[in-house]
C-alpha atoms as a PDB file:
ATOM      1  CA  UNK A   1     -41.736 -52.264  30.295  1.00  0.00           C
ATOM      2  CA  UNK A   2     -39.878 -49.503  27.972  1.00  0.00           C
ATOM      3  CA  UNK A   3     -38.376 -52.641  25.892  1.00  0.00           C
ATOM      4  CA  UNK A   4     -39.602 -51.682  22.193  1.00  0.00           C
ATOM      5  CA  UNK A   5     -37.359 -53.787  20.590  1.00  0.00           C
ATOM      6  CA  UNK A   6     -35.764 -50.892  18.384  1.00  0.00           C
ATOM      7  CA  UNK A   7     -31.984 -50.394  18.935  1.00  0.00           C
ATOM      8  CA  UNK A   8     -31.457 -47.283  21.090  1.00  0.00           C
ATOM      9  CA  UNK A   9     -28.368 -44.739  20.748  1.00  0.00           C
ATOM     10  CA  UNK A  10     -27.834 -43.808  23.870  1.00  0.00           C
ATOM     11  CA  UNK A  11     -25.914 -47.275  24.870  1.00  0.00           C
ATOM     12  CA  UNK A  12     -23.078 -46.022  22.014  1.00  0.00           C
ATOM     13  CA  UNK A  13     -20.053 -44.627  22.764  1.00  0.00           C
ATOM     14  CA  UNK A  14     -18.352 -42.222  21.374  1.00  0.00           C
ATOM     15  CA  UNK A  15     -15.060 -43.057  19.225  1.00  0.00           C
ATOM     16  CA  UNK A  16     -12.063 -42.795  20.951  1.00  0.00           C
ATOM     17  CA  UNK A  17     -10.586 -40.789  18.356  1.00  0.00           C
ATOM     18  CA  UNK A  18     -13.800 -37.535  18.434  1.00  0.00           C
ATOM     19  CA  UNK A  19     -12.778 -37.481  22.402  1.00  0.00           C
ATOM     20  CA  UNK A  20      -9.159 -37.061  21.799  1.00  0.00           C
ATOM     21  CA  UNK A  21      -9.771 -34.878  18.791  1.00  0.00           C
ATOM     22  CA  UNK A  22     -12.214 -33.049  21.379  1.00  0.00           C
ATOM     23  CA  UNK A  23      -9.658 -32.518  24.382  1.00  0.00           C
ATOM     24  CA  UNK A  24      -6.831 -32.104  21.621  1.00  0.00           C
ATOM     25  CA  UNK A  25      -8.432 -28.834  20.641  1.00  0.00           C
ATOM     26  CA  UNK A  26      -9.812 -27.334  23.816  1.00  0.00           C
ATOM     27  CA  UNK A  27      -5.885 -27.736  25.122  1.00  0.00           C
ATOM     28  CA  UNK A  28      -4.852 -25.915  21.908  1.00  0.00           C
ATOM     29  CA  UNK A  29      -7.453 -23.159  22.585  1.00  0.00           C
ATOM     30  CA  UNK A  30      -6.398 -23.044  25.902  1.00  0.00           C
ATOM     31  CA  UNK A  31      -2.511 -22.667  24.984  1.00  0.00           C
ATOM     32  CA  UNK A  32      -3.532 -20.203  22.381  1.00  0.00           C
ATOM     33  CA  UNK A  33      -5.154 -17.248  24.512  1.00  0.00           C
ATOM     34  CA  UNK A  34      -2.864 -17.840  26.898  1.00  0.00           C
ATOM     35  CA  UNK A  35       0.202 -17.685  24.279  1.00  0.00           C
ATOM     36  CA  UNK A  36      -1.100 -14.659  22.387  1.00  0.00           C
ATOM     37  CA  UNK A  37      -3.398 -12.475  24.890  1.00  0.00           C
ATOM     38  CA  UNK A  38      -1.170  -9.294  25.565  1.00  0.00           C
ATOM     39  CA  UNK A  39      -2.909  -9.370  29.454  1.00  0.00           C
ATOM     40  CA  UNK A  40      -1.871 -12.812  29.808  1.00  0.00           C
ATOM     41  CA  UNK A  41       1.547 -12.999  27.815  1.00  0.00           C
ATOM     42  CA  UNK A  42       2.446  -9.678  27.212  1.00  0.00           C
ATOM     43  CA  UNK A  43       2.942 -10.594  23.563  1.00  0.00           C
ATOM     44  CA  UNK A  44       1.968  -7.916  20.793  1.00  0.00           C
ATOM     45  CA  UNK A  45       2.101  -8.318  17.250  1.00  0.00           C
ATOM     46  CA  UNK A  46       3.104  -4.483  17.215  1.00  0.00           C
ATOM     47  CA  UNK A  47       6.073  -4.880  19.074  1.00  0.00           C
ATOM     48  CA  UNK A  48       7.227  -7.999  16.773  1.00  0.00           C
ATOM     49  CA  UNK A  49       6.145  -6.029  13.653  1.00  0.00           C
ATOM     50  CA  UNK A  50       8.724  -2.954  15.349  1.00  0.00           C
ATOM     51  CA  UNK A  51      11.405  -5.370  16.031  1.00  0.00           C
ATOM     52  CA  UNK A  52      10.882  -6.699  12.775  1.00  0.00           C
ATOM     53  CA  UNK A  53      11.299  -3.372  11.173  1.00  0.00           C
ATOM     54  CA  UNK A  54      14.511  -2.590  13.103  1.00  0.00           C
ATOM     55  CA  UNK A  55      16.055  -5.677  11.632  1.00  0.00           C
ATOM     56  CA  UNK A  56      14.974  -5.273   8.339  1.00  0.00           C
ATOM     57  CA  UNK A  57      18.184  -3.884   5.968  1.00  0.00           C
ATOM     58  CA  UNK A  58      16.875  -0.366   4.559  1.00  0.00           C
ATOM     59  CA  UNK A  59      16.493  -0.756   0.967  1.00  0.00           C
ATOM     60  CA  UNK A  60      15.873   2.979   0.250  1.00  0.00           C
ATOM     61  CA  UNK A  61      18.556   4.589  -1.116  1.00  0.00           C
ATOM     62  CA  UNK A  62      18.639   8.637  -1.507  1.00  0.00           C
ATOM     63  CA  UNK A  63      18.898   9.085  -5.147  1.00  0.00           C
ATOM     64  CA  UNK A  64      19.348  12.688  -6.185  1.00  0.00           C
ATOM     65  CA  UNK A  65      17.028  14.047  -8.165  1.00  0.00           C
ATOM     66  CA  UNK A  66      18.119  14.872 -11.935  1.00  0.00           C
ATOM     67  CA  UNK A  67      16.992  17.791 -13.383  1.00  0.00           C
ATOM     68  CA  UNK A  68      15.396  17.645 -17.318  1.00  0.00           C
ATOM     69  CA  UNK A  69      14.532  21.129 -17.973  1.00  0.00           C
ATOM     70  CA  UNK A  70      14.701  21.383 -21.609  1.00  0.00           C
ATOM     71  CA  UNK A  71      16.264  18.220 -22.380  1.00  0.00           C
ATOM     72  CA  UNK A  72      13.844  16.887 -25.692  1.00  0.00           C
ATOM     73  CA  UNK A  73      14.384  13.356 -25.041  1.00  0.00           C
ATOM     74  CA  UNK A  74      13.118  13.607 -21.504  1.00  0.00           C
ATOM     75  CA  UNK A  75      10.545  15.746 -22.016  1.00  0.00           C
ATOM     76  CA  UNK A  76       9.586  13.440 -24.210  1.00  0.00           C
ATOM     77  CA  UNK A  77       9.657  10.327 -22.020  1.00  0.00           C
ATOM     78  CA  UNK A  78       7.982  12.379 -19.917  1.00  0.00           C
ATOM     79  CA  UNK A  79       4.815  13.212 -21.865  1.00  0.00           C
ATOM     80  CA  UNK A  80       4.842   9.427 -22.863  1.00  0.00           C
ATOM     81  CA  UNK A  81       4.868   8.577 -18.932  1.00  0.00           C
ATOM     82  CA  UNK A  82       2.131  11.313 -18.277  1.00  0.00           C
ATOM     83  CA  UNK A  83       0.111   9.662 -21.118  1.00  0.00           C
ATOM     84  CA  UNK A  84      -0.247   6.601 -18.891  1.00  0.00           C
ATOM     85  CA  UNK A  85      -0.394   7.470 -15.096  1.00  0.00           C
ATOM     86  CA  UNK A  86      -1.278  11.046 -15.356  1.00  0.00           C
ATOM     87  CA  UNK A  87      -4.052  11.699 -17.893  1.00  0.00           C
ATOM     88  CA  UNK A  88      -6.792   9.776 -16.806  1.00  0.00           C
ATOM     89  CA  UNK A  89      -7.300  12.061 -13.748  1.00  0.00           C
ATOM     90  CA  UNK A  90      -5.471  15.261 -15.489  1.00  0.00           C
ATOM     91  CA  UNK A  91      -6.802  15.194 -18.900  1.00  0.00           C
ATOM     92  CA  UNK A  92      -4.508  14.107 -22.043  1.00  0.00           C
ATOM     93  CA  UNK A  93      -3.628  18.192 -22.312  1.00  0.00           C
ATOM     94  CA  UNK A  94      -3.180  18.561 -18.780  1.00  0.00           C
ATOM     95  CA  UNK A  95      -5.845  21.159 -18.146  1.00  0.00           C
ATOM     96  CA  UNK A  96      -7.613  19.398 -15.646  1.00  0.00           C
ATOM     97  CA  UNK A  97     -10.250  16.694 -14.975  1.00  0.00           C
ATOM     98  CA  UNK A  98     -10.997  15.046 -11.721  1.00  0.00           C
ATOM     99  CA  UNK A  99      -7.071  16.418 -10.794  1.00  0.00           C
ATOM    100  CA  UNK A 100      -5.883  20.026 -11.041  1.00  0.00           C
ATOM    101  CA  UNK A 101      -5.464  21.845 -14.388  1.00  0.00           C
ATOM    102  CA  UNK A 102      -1.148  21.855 -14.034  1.00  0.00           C
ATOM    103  CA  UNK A 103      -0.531  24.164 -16.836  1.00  0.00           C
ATOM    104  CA  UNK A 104      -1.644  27.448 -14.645  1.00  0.00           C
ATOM    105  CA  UNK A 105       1.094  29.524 -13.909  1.00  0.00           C
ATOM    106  CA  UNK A 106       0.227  29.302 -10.266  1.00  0.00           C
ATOM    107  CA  UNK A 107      -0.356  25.258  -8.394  1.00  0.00           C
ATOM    108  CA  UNK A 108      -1.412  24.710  -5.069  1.00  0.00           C
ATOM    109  CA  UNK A 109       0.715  23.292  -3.542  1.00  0.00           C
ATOM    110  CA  UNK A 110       4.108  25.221  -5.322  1.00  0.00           C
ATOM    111  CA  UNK A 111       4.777  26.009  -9.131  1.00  0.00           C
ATOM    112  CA  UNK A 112       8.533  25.012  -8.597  1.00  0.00           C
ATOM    113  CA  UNK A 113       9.924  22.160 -10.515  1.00  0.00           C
ATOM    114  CA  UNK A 114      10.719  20.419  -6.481  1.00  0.00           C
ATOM    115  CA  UNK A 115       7.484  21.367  -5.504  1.00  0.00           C
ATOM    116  CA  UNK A 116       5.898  19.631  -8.741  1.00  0.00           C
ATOM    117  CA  UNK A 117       8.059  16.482  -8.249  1.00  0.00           C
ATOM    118  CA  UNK A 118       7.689  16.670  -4.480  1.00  0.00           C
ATOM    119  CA  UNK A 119       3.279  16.111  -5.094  1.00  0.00           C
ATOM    120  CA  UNK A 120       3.873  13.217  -7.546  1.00  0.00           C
ATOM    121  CA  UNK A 121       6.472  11.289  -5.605  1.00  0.00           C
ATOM    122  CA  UNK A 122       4.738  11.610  -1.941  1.00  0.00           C
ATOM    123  CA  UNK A 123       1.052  12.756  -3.078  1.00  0.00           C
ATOM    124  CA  UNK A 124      -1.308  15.368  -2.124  1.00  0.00           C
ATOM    125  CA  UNK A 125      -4.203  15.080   0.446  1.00  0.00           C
ATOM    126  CA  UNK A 126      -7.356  14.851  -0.864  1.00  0.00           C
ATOM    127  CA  UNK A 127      -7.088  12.799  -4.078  1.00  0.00           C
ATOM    128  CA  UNK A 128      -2.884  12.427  -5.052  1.00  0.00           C
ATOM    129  CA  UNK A 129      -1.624   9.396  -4.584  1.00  0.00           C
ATOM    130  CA  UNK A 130       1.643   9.017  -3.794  1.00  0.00           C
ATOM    131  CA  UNK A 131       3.708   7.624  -7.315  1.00  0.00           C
ATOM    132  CA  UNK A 132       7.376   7.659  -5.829  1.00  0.00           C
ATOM    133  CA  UNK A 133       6.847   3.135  -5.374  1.00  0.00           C
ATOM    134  CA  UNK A 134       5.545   2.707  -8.564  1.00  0.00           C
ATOM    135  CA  UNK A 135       7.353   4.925 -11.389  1.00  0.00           C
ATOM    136  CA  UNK A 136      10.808   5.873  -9.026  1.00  0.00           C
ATOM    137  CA  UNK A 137      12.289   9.178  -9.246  1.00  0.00           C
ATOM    138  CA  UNK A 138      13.842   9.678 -12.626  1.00  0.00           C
ATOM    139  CA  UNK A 139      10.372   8.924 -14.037  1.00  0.00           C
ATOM    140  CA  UNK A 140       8.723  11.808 -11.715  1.00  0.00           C
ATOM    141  CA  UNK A 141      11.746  14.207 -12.628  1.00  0.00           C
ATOM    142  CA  UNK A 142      10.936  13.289 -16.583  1.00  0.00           C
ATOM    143  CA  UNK A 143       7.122  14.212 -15.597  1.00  0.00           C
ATOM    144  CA  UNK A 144       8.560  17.033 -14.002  1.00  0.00           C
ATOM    145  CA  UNK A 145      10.402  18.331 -17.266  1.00  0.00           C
ATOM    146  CA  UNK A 146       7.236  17.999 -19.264  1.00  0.00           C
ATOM    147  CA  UNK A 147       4.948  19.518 -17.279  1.00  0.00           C
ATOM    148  CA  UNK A 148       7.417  22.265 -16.530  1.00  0.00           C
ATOM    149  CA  UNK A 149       7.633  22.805 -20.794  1.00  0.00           C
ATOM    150  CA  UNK A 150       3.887  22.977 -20.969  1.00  0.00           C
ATOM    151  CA  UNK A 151       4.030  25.607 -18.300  1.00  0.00           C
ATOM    152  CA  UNK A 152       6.548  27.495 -20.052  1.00  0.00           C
ATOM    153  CA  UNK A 153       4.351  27.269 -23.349  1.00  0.00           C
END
């Protein structure tokens, strides 16, 4: 009565290997929430990122700070270091451009040489990045020196 003589699909089965791959992944899924839901396992990648941390050997070292007031060949450095992290926010001369003018004899956040070395190593809210990770500390103290000598100017 319904014979039509086309071949009809819904006599096929399906492959053997689509059904495993099928039950394969809904018992991964399964393992997985239950595995890594904190309600269900109590695991949290916070506390392996702290225990992580804890076990980590602390690569930073204090390194005292060297002082380059008037030493030429720092200062120098130090203007040549300026010229190529500093200036495009503080202007070539220093006066200011989208940062702070730093030759006024008073800064925001501290005129002192630690105070200057203390906003280019950690940064300043509101615009400073921190620099401490990418020039290190005797590059900020030779910074320091020169903007301390065009202070003194």
């Amino acid at each position: 009565m319904h014979d039509t003589g086309e071949p009809l699909e819904s006599h096929n089965k399906i492959p053997k290997g689509w059904l495993l791959f099928f039950f394969g992944m809904i018992i991964f899924v399964i393992g997985y929430i239950v595995s890594y839901t904190p309600a269900i396992s109590g695991w949290s990648f916070y506390k392996e990122f702290d225990r992580e941390m804890a076990s980590a050997p602390k690569t930073e070292q204090s390194v005292a700070v060297k002082h380059y007031a008037g030493d030429k060949e720092a200062i120098k450095e130090g203007k040549e270091i300026y010229a190529t992290t500093c200036a495009p926010c503080h202007n070539a001369d220093a006066t200011g451009g989208i940062g702070p003018n730093l030759t006024a004899a008073t800064l925001k956040f501290g005129a002192t040489e630690k105070s200057i070395y203390e906003s280019i190593s950690n940064g300043r809210p509101n615009g400073m990045p921190p620099f401490h990770q990418q020039i290190g500390s005797e590059k900020i103290s030779k910074v320091t020196a020169f903007l301390e000598s065009l202070r003194k100017k």
